[in-house]
Protein backbone atom coordinates (compact mmCIF):
# COMPACT_ATOMS: atom_id res chain seq x y z
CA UNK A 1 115.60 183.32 156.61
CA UNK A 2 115.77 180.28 153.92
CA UNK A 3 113.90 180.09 150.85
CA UNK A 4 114.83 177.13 148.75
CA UNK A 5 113.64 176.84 145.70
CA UNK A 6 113.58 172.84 143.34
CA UNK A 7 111.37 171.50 140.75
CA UNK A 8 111.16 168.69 138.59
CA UNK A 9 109.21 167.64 135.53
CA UNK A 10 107.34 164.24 135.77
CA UNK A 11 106.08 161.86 133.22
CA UNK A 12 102.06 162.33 134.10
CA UNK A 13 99.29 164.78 133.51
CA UNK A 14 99.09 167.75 136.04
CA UNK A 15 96.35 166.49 137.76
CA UNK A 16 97.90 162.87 138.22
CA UNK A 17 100.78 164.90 139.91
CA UNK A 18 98.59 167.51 142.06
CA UNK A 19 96.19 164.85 142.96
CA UNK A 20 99.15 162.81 144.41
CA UNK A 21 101.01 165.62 146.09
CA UNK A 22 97.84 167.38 147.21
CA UNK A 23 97.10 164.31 149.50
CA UNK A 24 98.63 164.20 152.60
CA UNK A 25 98.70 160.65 153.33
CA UNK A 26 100.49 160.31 150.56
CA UNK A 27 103.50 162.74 152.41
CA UNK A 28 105.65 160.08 154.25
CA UNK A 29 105.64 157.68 151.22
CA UNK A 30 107.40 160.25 148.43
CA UNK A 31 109.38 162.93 151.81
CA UNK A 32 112.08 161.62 152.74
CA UNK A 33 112.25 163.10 156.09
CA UNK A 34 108.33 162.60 156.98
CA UNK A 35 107.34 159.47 159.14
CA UNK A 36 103.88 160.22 160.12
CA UNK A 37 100.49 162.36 158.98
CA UNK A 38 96.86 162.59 161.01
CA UNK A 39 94.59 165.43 159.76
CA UNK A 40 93.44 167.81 162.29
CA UNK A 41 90.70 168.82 160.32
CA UNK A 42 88.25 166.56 158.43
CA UNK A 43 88.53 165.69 154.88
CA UNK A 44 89.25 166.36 152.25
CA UNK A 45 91.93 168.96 151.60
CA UNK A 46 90.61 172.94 151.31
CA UNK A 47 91.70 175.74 152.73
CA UNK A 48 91.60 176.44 156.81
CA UNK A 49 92.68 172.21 156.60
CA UNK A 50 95.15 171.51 159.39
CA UNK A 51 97.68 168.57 159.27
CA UNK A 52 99.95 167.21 161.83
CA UNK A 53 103.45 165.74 160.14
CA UNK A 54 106.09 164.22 162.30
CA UNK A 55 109.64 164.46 160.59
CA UNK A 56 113.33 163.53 161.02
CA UNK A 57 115.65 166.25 160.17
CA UNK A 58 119.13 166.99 161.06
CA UNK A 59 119.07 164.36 163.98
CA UNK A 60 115.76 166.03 165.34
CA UNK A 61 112.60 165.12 165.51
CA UNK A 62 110.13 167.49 164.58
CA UNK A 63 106.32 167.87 165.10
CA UNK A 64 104.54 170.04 163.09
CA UNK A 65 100.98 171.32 162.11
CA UNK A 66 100.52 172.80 158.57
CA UNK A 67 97.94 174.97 157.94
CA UNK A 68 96.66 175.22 153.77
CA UNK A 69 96.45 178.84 153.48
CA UNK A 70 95.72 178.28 149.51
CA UNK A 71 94.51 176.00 147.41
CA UNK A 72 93.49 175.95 143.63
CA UNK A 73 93.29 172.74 142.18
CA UNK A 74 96.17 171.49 139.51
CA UNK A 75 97.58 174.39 139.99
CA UNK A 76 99.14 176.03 143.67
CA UNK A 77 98.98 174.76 147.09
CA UNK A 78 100.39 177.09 150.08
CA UNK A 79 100.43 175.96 153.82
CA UNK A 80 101.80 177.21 156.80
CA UNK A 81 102.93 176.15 160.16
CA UNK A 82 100.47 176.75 162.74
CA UNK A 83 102.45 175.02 165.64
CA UNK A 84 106.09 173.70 164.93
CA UNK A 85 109.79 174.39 165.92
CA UNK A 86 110.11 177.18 163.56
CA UNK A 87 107.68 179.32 161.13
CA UNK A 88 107.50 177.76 157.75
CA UNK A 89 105.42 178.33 154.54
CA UNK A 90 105.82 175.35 151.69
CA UNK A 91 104.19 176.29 148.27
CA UNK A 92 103.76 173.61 145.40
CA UNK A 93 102.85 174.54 142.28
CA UNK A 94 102.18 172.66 139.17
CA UNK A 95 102.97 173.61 135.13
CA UNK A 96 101.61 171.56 132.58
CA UNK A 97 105.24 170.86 130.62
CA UNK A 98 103.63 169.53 127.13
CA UNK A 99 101.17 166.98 127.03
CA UNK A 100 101.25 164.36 129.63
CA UNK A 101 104.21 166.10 131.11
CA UNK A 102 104.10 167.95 134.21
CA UNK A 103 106.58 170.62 136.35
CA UNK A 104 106.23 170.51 139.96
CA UNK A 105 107.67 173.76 141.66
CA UNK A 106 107.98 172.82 145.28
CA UNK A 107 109.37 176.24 147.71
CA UNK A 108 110.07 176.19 151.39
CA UNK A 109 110.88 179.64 153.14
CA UNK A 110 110.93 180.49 157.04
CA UNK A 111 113.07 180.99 159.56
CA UNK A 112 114.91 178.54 161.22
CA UNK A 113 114.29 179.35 164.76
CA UNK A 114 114.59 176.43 167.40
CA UNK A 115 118.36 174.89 165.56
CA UNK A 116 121.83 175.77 166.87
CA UNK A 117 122.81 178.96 164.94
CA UNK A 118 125.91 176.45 163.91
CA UNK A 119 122.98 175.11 161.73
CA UNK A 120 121.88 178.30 160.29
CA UNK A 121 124.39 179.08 157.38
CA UNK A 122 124.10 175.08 156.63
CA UNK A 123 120.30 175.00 156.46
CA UNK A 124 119.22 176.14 152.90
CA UNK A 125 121.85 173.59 151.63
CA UNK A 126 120.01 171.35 153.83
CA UNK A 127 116.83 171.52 152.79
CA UNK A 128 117.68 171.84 149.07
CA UNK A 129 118.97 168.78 149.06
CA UNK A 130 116.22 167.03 151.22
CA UNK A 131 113.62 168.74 148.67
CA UNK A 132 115.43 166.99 145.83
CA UNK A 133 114.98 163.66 147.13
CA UNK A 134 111.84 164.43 147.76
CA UNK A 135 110.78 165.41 144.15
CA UNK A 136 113.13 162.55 142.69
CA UNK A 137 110.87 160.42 145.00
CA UNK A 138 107.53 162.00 143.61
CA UNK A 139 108.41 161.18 140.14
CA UNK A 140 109.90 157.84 140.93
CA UNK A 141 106.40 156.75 142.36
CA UNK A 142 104.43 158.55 139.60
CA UNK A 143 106.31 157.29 136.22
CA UNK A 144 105.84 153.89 138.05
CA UNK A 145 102.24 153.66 138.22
């Protein structure tokens, strides 16, 4: 089992920084690893939504359909895999920092199923330091706009 845990504070109101992270359309442009996105479901984003994310990680290519399990507004997002190379739940949440200032929690826990067991011991690292980039990313794109 991995849970990985990283957050970051950004430079923009909550709900400029839910809003953005919320979308997913917006996924391949601030994940590193994430190439593609096609909803499943019709818009817009509530719970029982299913997305379908294609991703590079470790040399693999991954396809994936996320489930949002739950969803308030400026505040938590939860989905789940509903098809995918191994069970995975990813939880953002959002703190409102100070004025204008935001903290985005962003968790990943599951089990790594469908890797070499090789990978296994490596794999929290892994994704720790994927999620990183991602959040740098996040902020990067929000303090910019």
């Amino acid at each position: 089992m991995v849970d990985v845990v990283t957050d970051i504070v950004i430079n923009q109101p909550i709900e400029v920084v839910s809003d953005y992270a919320t979308d997913p359309d917006h996924a391949p442009k601030w994940y590193v690893n994430i190439h593609a996105v096609e909803w499943k479901t019709p818009k817009p984003l509530a719970i029982g939504s299913q997305i379908a994310f294609k991703a590079n990680f470790l040399g693999r290519e991954l396809a994936y359909v996320y489930e949002i399990v739950e969803y308030e507004p400026q505040r938590k997002l939860v989905m789940k895999t509903a098809t995918g190379p191994f069970p995975m739940e990813t939880t953002y949440t959002w703190q409102e920092e100070d004025l204008g200032r935001t903290r985005m929690i962003l968790r990943n826990k599951g089990i790594p199923t469908g890797f070499s067991k090789l990978f296994t011991p490596f794999m929290s690292t892994m994704m720790k330091k994927a999620n990183n980039k991602d959040l740098q990313k996040i902020k990067r794109i929000l303090e910019t706009k």
